[in-house]
Protein backbone atom coordinates (compact mmCIF):
# COMPACT_ATOMS: atom_id res chain seq x y z
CA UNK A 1 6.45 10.22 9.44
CA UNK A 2 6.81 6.30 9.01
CA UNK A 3 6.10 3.58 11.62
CA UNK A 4 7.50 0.46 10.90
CA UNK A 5 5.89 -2.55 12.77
CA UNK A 6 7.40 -5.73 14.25
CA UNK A 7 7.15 -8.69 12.30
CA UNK A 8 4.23 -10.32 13.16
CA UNK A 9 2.67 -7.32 14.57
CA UNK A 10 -1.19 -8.13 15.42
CA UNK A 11 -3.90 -5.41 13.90
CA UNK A 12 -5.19 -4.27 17.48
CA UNK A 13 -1.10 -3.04 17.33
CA UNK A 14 -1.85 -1.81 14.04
CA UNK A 15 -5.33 0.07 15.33
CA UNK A 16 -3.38 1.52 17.91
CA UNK A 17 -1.32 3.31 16.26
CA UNK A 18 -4.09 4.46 13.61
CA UNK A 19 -5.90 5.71 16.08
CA UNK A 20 -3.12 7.87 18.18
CA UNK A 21 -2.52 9.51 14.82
CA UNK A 22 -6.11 10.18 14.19
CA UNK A 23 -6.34 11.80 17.52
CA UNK A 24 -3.99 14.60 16.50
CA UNK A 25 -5.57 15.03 13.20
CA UNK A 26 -3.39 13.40 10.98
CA UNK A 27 -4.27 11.10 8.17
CA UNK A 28 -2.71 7.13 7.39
CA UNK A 29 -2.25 5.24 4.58
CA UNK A 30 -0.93 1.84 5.01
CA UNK A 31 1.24 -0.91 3.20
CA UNK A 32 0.89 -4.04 4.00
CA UNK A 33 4.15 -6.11 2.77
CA UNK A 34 4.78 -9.42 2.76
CA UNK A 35 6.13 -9.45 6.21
CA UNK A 36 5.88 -6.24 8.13
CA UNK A 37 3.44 -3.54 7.83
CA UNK A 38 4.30 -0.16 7.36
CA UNK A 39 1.86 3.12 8.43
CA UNK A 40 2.17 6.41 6.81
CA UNK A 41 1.44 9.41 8.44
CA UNK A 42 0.35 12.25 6.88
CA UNK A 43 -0.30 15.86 7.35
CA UNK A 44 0.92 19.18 6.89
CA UNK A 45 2.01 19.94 10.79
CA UNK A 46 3.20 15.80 11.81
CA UNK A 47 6.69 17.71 12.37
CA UNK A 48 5.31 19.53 15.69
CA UNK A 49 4.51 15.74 16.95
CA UNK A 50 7.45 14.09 18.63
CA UNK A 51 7.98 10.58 16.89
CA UNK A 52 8.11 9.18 20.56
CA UNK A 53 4.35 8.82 20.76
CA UNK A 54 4.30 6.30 18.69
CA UNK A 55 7.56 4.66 19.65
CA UNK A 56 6.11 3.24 22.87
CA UNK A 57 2.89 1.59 21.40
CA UNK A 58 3.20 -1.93 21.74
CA UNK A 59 4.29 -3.61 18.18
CA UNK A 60 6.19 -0.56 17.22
CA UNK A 61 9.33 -1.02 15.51
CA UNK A 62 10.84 2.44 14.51
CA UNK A 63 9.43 5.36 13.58
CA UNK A 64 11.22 7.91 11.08
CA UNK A 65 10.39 11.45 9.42
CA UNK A 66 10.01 11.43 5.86
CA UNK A 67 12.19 14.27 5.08
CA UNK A 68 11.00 14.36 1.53
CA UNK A 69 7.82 16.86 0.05
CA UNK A 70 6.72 13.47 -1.50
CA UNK A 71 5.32 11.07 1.29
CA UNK A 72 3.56 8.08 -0.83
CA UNK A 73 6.09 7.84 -3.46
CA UNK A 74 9.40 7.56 -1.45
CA UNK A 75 11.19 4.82 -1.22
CA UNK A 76 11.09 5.28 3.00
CA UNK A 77 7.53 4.58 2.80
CA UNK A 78 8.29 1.07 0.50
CA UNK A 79 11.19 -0.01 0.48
CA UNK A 80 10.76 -2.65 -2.21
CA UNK A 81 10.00 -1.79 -5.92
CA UNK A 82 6.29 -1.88 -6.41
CA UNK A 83 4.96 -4.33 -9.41
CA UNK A 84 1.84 -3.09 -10.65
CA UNK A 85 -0.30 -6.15 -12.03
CA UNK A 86 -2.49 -5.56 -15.22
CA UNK A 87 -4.10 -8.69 -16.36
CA UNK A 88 -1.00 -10.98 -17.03
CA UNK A 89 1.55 -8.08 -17.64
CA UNK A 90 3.49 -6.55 -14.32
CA UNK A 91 4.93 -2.82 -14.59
CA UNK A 92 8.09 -2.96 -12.48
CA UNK A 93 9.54 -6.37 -12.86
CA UNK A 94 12.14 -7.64 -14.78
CA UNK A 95 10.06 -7.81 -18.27
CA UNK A 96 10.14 -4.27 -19.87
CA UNK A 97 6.68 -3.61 -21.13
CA UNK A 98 5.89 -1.50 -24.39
CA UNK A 99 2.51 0.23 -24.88
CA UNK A 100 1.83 1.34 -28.20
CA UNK A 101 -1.40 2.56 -30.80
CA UNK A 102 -1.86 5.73 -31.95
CA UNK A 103 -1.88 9.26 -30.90
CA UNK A 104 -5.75 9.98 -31.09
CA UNK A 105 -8.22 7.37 -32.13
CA UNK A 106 -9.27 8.55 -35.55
CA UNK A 107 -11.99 5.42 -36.61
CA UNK A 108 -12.05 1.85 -35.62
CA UNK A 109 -10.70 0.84 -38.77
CA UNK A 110 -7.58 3.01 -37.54
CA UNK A 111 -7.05 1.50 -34.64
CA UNK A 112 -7.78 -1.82 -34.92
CA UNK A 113 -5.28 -2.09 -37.66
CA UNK A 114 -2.80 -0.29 -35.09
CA UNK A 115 -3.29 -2.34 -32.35
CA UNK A 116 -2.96 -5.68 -34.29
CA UNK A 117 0.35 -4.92 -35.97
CA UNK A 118 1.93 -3.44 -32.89
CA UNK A 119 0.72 -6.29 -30.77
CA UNK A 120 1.97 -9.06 -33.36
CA UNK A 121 5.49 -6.67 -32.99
CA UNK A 122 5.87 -7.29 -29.51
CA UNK A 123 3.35 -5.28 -27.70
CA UNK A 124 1.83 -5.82 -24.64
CA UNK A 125 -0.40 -2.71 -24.14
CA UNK A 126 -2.44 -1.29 -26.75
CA UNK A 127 -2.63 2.66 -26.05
CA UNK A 128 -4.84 5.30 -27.91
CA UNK A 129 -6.46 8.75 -26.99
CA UNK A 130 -10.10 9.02 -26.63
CA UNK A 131 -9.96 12.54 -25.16
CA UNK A 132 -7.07 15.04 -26.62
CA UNK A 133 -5.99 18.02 -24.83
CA UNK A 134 -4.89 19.80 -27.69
CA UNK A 135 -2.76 23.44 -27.62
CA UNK A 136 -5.12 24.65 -30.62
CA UNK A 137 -9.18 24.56 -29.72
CA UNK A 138 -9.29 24.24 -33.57
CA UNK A 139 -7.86 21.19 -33.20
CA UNK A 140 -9.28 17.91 -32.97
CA UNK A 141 -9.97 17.20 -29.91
CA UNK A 142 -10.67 13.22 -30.34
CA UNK A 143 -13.87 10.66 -30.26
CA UNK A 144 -14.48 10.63 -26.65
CA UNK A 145 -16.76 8.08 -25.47
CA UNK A 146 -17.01 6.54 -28.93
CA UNK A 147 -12.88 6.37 -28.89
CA UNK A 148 -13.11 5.05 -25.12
CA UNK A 149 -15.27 2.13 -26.57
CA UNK A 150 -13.57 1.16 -29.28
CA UNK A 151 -10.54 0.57 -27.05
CA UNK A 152 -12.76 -2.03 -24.77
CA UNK A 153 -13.35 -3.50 -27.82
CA UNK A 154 -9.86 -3.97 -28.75
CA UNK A 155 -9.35 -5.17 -25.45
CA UNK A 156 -12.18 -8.13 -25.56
CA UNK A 157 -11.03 -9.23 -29.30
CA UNK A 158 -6.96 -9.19 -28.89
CA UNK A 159 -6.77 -9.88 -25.14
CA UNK A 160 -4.53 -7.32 -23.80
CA UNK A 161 -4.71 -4.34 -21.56
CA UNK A 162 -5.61 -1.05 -22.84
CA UNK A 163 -5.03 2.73 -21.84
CA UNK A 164 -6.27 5.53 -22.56
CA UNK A 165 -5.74 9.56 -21.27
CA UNK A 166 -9.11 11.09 -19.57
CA UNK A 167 -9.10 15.38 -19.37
CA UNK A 168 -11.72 15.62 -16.86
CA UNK A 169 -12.62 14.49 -13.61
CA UNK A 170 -16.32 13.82 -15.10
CA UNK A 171 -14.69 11.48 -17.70
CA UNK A 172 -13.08 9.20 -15.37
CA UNK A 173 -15.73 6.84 -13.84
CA UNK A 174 -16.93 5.93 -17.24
CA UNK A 175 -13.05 5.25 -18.52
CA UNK A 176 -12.32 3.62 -15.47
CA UNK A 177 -15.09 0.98 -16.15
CA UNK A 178 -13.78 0.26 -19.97
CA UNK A 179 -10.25 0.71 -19.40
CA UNK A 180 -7.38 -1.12 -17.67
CA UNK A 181 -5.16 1.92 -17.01
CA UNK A 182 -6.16 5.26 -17.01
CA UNK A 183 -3.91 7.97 -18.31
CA UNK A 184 -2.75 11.67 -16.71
CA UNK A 185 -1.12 13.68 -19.66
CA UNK A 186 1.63 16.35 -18.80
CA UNK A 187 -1.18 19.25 -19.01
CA UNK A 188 -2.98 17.83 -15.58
CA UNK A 189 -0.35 16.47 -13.89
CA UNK A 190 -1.39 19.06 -11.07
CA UNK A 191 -4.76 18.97 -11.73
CA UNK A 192 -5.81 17.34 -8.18
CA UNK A 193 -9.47 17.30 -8.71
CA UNK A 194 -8.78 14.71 -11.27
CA UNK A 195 -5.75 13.05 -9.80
CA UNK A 196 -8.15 12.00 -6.37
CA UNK A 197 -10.48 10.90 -9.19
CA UNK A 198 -8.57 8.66 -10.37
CA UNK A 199 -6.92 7.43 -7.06
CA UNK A 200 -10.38 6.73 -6.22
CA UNK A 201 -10.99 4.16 -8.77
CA UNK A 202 -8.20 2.19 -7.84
CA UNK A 203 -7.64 1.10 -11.37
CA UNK A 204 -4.08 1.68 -12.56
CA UNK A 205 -2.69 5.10 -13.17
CA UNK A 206 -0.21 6.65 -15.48
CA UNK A 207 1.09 9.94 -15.12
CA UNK A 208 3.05 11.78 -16.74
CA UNK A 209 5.32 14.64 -16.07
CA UNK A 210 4.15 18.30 -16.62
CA UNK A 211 5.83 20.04 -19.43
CA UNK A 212 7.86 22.24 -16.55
CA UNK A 213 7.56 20.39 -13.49
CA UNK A 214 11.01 19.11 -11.20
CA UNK A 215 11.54 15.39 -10.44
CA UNK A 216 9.69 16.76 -7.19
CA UNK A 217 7.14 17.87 -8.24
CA UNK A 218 5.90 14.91 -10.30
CA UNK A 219 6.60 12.82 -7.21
CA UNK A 220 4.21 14.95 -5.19
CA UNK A 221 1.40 14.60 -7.94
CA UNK A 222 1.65 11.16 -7.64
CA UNK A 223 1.27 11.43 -4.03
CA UNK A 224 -2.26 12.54 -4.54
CA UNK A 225 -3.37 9.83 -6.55
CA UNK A 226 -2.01 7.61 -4.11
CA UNK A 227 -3.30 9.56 -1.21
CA UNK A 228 -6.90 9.05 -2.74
CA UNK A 229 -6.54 5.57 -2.38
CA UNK A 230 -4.80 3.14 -5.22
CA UNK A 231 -1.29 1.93 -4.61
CA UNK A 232 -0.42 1.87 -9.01
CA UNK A 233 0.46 4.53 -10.29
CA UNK A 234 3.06 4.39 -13.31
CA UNK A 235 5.71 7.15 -13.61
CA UNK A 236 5.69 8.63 -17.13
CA UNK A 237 8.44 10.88 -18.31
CA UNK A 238 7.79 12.64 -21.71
CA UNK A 239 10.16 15.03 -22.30
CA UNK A 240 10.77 18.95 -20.46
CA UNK A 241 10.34 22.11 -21.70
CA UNK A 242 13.57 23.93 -22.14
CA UNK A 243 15.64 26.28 -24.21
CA UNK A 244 16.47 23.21 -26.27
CA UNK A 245 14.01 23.83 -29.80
CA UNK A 246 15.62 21.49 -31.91
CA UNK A 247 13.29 18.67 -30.39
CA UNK A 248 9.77 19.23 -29.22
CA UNK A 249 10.75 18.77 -25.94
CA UNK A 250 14.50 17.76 -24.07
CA UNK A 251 13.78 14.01 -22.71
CA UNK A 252 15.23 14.02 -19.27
CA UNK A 253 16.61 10.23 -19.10
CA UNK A 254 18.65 11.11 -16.15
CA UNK A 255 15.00 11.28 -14.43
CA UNK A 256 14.95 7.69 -14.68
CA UNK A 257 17.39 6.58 -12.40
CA UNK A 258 16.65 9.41 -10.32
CA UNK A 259 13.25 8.03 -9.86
CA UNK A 260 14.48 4.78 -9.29
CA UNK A 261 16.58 6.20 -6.27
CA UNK A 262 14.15 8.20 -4.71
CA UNK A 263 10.74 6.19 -5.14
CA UNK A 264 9.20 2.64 -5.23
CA UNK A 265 6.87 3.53 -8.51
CA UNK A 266 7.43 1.60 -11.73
CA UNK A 267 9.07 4.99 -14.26
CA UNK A 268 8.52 4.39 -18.08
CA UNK A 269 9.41 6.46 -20.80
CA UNK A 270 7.12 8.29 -23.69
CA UNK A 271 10.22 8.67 -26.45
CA UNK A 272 7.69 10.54 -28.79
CA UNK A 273 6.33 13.16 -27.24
CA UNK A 274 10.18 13.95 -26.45
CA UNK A 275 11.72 13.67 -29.89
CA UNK A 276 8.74 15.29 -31.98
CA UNK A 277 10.00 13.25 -35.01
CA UNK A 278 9.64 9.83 -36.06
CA UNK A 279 13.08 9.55 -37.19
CA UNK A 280 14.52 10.27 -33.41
CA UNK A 281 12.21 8.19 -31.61
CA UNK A 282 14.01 4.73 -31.95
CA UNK A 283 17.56 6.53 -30.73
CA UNK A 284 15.43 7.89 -27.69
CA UNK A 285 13.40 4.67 -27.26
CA UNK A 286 16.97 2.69 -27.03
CA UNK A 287 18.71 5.62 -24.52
CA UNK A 288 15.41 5.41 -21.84
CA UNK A 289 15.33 1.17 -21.86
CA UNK A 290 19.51 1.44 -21.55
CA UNK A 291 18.62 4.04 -18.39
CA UNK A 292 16.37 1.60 -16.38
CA UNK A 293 13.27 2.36 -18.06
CA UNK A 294 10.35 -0.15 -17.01
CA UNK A 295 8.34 0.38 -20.32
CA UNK A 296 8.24 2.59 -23.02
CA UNK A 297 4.70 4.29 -24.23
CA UNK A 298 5.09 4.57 -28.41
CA UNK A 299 2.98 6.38 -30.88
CA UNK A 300 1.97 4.45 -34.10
CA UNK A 301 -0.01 4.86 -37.12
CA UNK A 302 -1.06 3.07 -40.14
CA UNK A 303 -0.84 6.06 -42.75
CA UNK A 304 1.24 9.52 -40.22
CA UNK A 305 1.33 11.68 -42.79
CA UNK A 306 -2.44 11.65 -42.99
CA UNK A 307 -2.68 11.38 -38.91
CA UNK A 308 -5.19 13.52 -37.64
CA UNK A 309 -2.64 14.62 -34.48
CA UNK A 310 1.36 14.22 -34.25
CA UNK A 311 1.82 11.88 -37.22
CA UNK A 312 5.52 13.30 -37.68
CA UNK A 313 6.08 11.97 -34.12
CA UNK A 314 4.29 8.50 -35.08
CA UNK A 315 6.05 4.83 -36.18
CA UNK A 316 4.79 3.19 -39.41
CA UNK A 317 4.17 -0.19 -38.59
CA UNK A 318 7.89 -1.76 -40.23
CA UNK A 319 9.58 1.17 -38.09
CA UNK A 320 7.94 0.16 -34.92
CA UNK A 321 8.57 -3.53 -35.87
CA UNK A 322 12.68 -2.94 -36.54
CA UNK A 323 12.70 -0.81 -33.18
CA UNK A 324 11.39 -3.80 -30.94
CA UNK A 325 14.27 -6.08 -32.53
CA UNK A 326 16.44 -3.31 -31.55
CA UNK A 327 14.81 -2.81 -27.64
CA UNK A 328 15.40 -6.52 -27.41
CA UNK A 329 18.97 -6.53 -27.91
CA UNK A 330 19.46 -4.14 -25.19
CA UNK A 331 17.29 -5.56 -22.62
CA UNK A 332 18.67 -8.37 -23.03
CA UNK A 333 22.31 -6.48 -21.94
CA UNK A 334 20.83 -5.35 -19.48
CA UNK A 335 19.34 -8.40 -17.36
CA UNK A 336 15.88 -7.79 -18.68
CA UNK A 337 13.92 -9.13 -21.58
CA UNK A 338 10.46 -7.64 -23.53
């Protein structure tokens, strides 16, 4: 349930109420907005508890049920969209952002040469994958560590944020003291060993929806990294598994909006991991920033046909160029801007 207090509520109001829900075993998470506090609480059994022991605490405004599975990530918990601060870019405001590098981190060379171009192109977030999940074990598998520090070092030499995916819960506090946002791919978006890892960190989170996981679903998932403590996590939708074969995946763009509906968290869009091919990327790319789309997370790669993972998915660096001009035009449309 959700107890909204007063304006101007003072925190031995705020204690109170902590402590009546601790009492019956339930657990809080608060957010403090700019002019009321809200108090989230949480457990599996808070339906058994009528709401009216908390409506007559002093400073107590309402109190609702969050109807929901997702508690966190619903918009009754925030009611205003949150804005997740990375260095000098937001997530969530009125500036789409683009994150783009290549799919694994193959040398320095590689990605250094990636990360320029697509920052010169409009950029604001260089992405590349340290650690690869990969459906083959014969595959490779990426740098780890020695990927993770090349992408600190593109960070200290161009100046802009930098994410990367970790696999493993073990992998996280070293990635979380290199990178600025750490990654969830679609393989662990219920692995919650490494989702309260991450939440733990506090350092910004994006994850991405499981191959066959509901709207629902994801929003629960992100309800664990939240639960564990950090209030940004990024949405990321990447495409469903379906009948559909003739793309790797079916992008669900209606997700978007339902997202923005249903939740507070900043949603972007990975257009290809969706499309499989380089050639229906931009049309996908265009359809997700059209849909509401905070950001857009873009494979690209100096040489694909000689990438050592998904270069038939990956932008040359003149395609990824043309596709900003073409993102601009519709943001602008839109209200928004890159």
């Amino acid at each position: 349930m959700i107890v909204e207090m007063r304006r101007g509520a003072t925190q031995e109001q705020v204690d109170a109420v902590i402590e009546r829900a601790r009492s019956y075993g339930f657990d809080v998470q608060l957010n403090r907005g700019t002019d009321k506090i809200v108090i989230a609480i949480l457990g599996s059994d808070t339906g058994s508890v009528p709401t009216d022991v908390f409506e007559v605490l002093p400073g107590v405004f309402t109190v609702t049920r969050i109807m929901r599975p997702y508690k966190l990530a619903s918009s009754e918990f925030r009611d205003t969209p949150t804005e997740i601060q990375i260095g000098d870019v937001t997530v969530g405001g009125p500036r789409i952002v683009i994150m783009a590098g290549p799919c694994s981190i193959e040398s320095w060379e590689q990605l250094s040469s990636t990360a320029q171009h697509a920052v010169s192109a409009g950029a604001r977030i260089v992405r590349g994958g340290a650690y690869k999940p990969r459906s083959s074990p014969f595959s490779f598998q990426g740098l780890g560590e020695e990927g993770v520090a090349m992408m600190r070092r593109v960070r200290d030499e161009l100046g802009v944020p930098v994410v990367s995916e970790v696999t493993d819960a073990h992998q996280v506090e070293h990635a979380a003291q290199e990178l600025d946002i750490l990654q969830v791919g679609a393989r662990n978006m219920q692995n919650y060993t490494l989702l309260r890892a991450i939440g733990q960190t506090t350092k910004p989170c994006i994850l991405k929806r499981g191959l066959s996981a509901t709207i629902t679903e994801w929003l629960q998932a992100a309800d664990y990294v939240l639960a564990a403590g950090t209030s940004q996590v990024i949405l990321c939708e990447r495409g469903i598994r379906t009948f559909e074969d003739s793309t790797r995946f079916t992008l669900d763009v209606s997700s978007v909006p339902v997202v923005k509906r249903n939740s507070h968290l900043p949603v972007i869009v990975d257009p290809s991991h969706a499309a499989g091919h380089f050639e229906l990327v931009p049309a996908l790319a265009r359809a997700a920033i059209a849909a509401g789309a905070d950001g857009l997370l873009i494979e690209v790669h100096p040489d694909p046909p000689n990438a050592l993972s998904d270069g038939i998915q990956s932008l040359t660096f003149s395609d990824f160029a043309r596709l900003m001009g073409e993102l601009e035009m519709i943001a602008t449309a839109i209200g928004r801007s890159l």
